[in-house]
Protein backbone atom coordinates (compact mmCIF):
# COMPACT_ATOMS: atom_id res chain seq x y z
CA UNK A 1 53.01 8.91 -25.62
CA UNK A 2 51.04 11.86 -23.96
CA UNK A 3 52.84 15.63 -24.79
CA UNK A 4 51.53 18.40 -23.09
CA UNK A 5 51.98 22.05 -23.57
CA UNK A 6 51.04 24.97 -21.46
CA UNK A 7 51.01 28.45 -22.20
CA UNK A 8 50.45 31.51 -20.15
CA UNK A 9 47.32 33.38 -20.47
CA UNK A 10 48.20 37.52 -20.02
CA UNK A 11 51.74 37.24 -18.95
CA UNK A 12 52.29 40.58 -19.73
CA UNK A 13 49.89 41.77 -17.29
CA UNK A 14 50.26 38.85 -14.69
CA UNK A 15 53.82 38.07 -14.70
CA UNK A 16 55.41 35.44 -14.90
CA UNK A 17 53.57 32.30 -13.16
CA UNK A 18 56.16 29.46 -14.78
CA UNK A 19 57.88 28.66 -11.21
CA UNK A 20 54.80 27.76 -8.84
CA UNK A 21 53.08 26.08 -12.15
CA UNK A 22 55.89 23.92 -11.92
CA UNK A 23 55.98 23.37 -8.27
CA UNK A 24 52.14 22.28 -8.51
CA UNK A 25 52.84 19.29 -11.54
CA UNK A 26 56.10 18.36 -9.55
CA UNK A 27 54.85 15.09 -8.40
CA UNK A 28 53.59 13.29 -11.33
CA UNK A 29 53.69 9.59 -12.65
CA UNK A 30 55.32 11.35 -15.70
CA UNK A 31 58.26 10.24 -18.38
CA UNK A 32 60.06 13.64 -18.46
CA UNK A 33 58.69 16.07 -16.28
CA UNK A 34 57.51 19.59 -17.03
CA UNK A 35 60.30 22.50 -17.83
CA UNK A 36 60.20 25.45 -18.91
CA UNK A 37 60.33 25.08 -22.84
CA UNK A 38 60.37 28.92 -24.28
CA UNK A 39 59.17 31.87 -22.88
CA UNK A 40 56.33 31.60 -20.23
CA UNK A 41 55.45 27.89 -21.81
CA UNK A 42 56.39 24.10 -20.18
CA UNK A 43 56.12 21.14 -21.54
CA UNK A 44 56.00 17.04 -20.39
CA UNK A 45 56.09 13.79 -21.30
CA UNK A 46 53.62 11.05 -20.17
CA UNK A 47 52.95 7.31 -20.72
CA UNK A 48 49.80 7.14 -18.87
CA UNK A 49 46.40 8.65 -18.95
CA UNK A 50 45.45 9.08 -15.67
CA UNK A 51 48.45 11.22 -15.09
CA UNK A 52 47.27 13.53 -17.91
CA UNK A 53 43.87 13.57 -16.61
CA UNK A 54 45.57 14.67 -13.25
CA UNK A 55 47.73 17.43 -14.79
CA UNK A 56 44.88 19.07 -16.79
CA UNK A 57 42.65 19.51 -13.26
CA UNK A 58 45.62 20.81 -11.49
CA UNK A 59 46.55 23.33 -14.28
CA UNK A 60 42.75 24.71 -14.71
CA UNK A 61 41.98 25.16 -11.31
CA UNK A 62 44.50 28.01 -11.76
CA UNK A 63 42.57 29.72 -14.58
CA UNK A 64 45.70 30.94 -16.33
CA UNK A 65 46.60 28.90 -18.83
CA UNK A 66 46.31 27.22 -22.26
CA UNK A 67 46.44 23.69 -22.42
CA UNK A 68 47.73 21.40 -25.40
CA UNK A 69 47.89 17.68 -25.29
CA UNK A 70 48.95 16.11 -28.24
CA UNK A 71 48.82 11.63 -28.54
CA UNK A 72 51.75 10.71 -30.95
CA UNK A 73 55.06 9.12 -31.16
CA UNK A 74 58.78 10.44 -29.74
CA UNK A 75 62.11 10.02 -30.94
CA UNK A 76 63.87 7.44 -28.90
CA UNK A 77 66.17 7.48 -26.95
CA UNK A 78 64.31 9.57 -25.24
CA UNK A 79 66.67 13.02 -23.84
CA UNK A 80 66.83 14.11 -20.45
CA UNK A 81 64.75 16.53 -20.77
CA UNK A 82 61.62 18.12 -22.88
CA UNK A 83 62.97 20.66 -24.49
CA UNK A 84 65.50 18.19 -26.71
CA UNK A 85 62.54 15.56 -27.79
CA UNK A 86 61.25 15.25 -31.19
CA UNK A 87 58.66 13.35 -32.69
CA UNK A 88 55.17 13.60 -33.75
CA UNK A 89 53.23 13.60 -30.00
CA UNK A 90 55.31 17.54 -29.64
CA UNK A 91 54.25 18.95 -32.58
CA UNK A 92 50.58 17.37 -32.35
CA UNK A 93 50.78 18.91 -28.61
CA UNK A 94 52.27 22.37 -30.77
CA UNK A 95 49.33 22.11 -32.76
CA UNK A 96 46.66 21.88 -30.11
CA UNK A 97 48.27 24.64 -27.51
CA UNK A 98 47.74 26.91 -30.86
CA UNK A 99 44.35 25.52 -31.29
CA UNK A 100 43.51 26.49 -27.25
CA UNK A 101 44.54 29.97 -28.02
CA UNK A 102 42.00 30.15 -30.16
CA UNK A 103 39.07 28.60 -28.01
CA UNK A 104 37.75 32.40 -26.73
CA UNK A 105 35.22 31.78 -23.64
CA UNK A 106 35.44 28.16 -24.03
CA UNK A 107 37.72 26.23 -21.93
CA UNK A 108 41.46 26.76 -23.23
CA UNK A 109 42.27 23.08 -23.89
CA UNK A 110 42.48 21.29 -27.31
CA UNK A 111 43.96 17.32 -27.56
CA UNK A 112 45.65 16.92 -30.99
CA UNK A 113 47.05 13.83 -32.90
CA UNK A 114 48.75 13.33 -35.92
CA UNK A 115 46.60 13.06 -39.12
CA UNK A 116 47.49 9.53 -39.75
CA UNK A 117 46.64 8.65 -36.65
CA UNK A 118 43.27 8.57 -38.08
CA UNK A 119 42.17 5.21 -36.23
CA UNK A 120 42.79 7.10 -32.71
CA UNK A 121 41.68 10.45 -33.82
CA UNK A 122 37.79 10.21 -32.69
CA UNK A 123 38.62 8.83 -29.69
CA UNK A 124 40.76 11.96 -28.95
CA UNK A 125 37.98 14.30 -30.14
CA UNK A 126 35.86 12.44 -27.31
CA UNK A 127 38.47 12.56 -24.64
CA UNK A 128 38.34 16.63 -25.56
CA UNK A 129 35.12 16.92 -25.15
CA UNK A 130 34.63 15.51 -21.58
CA UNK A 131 37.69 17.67 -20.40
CA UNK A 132 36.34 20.71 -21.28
CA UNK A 133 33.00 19.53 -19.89
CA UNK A 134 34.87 18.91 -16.17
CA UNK A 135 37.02 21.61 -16.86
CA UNK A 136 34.02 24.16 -17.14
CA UNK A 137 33.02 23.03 -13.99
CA UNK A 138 36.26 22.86 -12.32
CA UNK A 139 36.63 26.35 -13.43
CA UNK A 140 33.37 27.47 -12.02
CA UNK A 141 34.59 26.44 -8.69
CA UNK A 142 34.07 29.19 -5.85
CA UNK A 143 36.65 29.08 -3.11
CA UNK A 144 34.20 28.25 -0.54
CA UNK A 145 33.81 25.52 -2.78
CA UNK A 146 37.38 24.76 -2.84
CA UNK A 147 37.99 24.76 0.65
CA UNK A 148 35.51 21.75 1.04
CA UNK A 149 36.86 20.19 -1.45
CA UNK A 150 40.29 20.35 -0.48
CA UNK A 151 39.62 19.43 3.07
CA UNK A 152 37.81 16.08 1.64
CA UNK A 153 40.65 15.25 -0.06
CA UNK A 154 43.24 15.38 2.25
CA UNK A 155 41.23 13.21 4.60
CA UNK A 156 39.01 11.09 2.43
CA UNK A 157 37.89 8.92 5.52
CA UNK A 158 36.14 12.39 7.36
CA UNK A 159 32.71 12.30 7.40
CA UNK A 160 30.99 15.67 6.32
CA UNK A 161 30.58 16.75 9.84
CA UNK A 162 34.10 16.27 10.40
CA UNK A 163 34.89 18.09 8.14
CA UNK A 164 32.41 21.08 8.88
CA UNK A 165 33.88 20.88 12.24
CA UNK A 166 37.24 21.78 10.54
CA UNK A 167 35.71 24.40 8.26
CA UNK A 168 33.60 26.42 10.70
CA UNK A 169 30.44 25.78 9.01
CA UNK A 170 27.35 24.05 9.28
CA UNK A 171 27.30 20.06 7.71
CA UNK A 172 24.43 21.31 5.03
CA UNK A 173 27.29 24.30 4.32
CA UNK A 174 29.70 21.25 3.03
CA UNK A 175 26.72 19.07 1.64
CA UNK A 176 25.38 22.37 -0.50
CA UNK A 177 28.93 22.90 -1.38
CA UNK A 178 30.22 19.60 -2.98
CA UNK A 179 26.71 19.57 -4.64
CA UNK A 180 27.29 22.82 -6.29
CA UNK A 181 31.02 22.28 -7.26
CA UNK A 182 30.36 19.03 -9.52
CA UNK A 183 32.30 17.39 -7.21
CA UNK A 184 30.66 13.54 -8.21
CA UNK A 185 30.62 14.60 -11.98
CA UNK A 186 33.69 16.01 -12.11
CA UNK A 187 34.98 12.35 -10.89
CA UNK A 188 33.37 10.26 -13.52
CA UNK A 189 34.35 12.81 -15.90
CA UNK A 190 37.53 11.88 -15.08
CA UNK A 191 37.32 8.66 -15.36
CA UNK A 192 35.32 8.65 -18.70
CA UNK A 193 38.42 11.27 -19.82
CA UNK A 194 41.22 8.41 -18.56
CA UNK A 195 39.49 5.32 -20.60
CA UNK A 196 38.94 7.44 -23.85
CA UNK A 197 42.49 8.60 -23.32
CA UNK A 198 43.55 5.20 -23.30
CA UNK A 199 41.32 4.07 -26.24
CA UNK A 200 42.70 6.73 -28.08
CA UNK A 201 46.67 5.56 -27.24
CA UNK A 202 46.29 1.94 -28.22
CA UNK A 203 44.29 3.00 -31.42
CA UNK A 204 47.41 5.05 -32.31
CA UNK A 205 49.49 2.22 -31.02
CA UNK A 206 47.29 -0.51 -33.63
CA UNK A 207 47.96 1.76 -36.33
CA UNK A 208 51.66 2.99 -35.75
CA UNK A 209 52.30 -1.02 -36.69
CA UNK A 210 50.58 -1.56 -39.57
């Protein structure tokens, strides 16, 4: 399974940001939803890749966190909540929220898995790689951006005009701005992040039954 950990960049400064972080990841195809673990930090459980995927755009659009994912095995039965699993996938996802910490301009988000989970472990290093890449641009995103954006996507059958309409701005305004926000890239990034996830899980899976 899929552990993540998030941290809270500058809490000291910002306060505390846990409660509307939590609100945001609330409705995810997850196997024990975020909590608060310690401190300013939550942490999940997910099965599937996609949902990851989902959950790291979400949690970098808000610019104030560090992100761990670690691919590994849990201690079944699984508890009723995060904070009393074990197994290998938490401290992997330990491990790479550390790592993130550490990461100083570059996106904050590191995927970790257990040394020997060696068959899974380049696939992991790819899925890293194309987050950050859709990360940096997600991150990049102006607001004008974002309001395009999130006018698209809560009525994906509006044209561009429609949607301009909505905005107050001109239809080049919206084409200009889901040019300039990666919008396209940031989707096949996605998706190229999802499959390598998924490579990377049944590689670990192969090997966990050897």
């Amino acid at each position: 399974m899929f552990v993540m950990t998030i941290d809270q960049r500058g809490s000291r400064i910002h306060g505390d940001k846990v409660p509307p972080l939590l609100s945001l990841l609330a409705n995810l195809d997850m196997v024990l939803p975020f909590e608060r673990s310690v401190g300013d930090e939550i942490q999940g459980v997910f099965e599937e890749p996609s949902a990851v995927v989902e959950a790291v755009a979400r949690v970098l659009r808000e610019r104030d966190w560090y992100i761990g994912i670690g691919l590994g095995g849990v201690d079944l039965p699984l508890p009723k909540n995060s904070r009393e699993a074990s197994g290998s996938a938490f401290v992997a996802a330990r491990e790479a929220v550390e790592a993130a910490k550490k990461t100083g301009e570059r996106v904050p988000l590191r995927v970790k898995t257990p040394l020997a989970a060696a068959a899974a472990a380049r696939w992991v290093d790819a899925a890293e790689a194309v987050l950050v890449l859709a990360g940096d641009v997600i991150r990049r995103r102006s607001e004008a951006e974002w309001r395009v954006l999130d006018a698209l996507a809560a009525a994906p059958a509006a044209s561009q005009k429609d949607v301009a309409q909505q905005l107050g701005i001109s239809p080049q305004a919206v084409s200009k701005a889901i040019v300039r926000s990666g919008r396209h890239e940031v989707r096949h990034g996605r998706e190229a992040a999802t499959l390598l996830l998924e490579h990377a899980k049944q590689a670990h899976n192969v090997g966990a039954t050897r």
